[in-house]
Protein backbone atom coordinates (compact mmCIF):
# COMPACT_ATOMS: atom_id res chain seq x y z
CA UNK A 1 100.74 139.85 115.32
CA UNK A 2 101.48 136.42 115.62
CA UNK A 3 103.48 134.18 112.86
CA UNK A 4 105.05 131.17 112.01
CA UNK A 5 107.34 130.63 109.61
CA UNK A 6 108.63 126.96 109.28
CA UNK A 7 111.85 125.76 107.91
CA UNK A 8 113.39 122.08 107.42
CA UNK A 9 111.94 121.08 104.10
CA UNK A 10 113.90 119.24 101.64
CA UNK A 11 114.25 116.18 99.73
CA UNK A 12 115.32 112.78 101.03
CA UNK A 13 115.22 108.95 99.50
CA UNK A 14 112.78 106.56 101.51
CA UNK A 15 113.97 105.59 104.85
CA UNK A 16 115.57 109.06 105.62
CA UNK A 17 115.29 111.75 108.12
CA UNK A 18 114.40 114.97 108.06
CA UNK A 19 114.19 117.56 111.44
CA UNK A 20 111.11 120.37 110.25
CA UNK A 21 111.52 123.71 112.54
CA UNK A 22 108.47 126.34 113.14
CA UNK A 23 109.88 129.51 114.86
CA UNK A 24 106.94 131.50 116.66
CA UNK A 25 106.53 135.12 117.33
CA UNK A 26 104.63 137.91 118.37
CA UNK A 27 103.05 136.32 121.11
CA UNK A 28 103.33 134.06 124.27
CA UNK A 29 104.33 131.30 122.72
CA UNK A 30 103.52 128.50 125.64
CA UNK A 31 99.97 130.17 125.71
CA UNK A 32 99.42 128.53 121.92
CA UNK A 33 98.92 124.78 121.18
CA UNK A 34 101.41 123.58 118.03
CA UNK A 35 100.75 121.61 115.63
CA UNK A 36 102.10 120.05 111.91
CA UNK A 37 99.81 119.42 109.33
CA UNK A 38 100.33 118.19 105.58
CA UNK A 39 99.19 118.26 102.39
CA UNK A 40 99.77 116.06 99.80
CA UNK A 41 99.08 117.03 96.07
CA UNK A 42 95.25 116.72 95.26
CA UNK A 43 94.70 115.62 98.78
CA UNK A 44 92.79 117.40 101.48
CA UNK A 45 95.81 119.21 104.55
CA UNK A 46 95.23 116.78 107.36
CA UNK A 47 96.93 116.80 110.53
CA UNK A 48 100.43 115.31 111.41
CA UNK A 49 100.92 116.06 115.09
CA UNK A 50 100.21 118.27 117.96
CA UNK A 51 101.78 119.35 120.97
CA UNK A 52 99.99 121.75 123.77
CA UNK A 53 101.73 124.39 125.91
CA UNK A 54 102.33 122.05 128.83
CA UNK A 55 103.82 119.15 126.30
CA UNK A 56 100.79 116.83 125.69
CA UNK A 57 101.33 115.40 122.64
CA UNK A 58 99.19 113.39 120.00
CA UNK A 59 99.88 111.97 116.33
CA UNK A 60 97.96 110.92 113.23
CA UNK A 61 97.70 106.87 112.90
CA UNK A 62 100.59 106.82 109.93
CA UNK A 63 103.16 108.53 111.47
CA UNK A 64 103.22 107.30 115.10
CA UNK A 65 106.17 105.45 115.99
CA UNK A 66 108.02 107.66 112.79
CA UNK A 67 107.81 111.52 113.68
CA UNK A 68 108.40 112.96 116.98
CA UNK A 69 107.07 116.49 117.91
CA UNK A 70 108.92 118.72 120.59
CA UNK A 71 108.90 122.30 121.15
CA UNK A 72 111.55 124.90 123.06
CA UNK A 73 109.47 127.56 124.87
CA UNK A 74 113.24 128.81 125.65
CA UNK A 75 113.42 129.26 122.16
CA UNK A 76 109.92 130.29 120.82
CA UNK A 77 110.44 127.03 117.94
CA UNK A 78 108.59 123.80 117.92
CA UNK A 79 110.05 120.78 115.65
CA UNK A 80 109.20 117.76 114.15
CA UNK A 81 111.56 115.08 113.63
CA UNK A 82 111.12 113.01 110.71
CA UNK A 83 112.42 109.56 110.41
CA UNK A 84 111.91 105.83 108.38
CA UNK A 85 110.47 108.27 106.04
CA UNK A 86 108.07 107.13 102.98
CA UNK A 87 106.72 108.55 99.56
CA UNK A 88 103.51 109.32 101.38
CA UNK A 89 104.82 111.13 103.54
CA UNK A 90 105.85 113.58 100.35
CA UNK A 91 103.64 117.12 100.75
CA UNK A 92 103.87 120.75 101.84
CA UNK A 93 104.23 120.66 105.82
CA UNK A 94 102.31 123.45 107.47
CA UNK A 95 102.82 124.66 110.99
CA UNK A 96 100.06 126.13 113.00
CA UNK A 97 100.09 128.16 116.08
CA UNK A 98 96.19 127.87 117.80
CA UNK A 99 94.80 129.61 120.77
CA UNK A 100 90.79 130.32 121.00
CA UNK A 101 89.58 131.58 118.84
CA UNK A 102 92.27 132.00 116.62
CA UNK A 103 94.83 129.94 114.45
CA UNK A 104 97.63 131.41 112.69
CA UNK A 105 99.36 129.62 109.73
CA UNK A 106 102.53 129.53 108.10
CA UNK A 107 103.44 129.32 104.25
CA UNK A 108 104.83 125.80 104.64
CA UNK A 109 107.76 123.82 103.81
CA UNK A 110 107.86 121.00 101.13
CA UNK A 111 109.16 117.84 101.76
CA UNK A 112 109.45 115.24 98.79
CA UNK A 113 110.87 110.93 99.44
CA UNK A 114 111.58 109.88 96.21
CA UNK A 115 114.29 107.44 95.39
């Protein structure tokens, strides 16, 4: 059975970094597309970034330029890399592993900005 459990979370004052980490197992893990998704409190989870097997990679409009996804098939983990980071940006950060038909979530990790 597949899971994902990420890691990373914390808090940090605007303009900070933080480096998010989803390890992967239980399955072929450059078979499954990646992705980080957020929710915010009272706000619909809406998607942060993706990256494919082969290393295509696509972001949502407010973070481009600001988060960087990557992944290490050597290692099974995908990560997202946090930076110039903003009180929007504060919400529970969800990794997902997807491969038709099937998507497999973890628990999340919360991150908070707050001064």
């Amino acid at each position: 059975q597949v899971q994902v459990v990420e890691s990373g979370g914390g808090s940090v004052q605007p303009g900070g970094s933080l480096r998010l980490s989803c390890a992967f197992s239980g399955g072929f893990f450059f078979l499954f597309d990646m992705g980080w998704y957020r929710q915010a409190p009272g706000k619909q989870r809406e998607l942060v970034a993706i990256i494919t097997g082969r290393g295509s990679t696509n972001y949502a409009d407010p973070v481009k330029g600001r988060f960087t996804i990557s992944r290490d098939n050597a290692k099974n983990t995908v990560y997202l890399e946090m930076t110039s980071l903003k009180s929007e940006d504060t919400a529970v950060y969800y990794c997902k592993a997807g491969r038709t038909p099937q998507d497999y979530w973890g628990k999340g990790t919360l991150v908070t900005v707050s001064s």
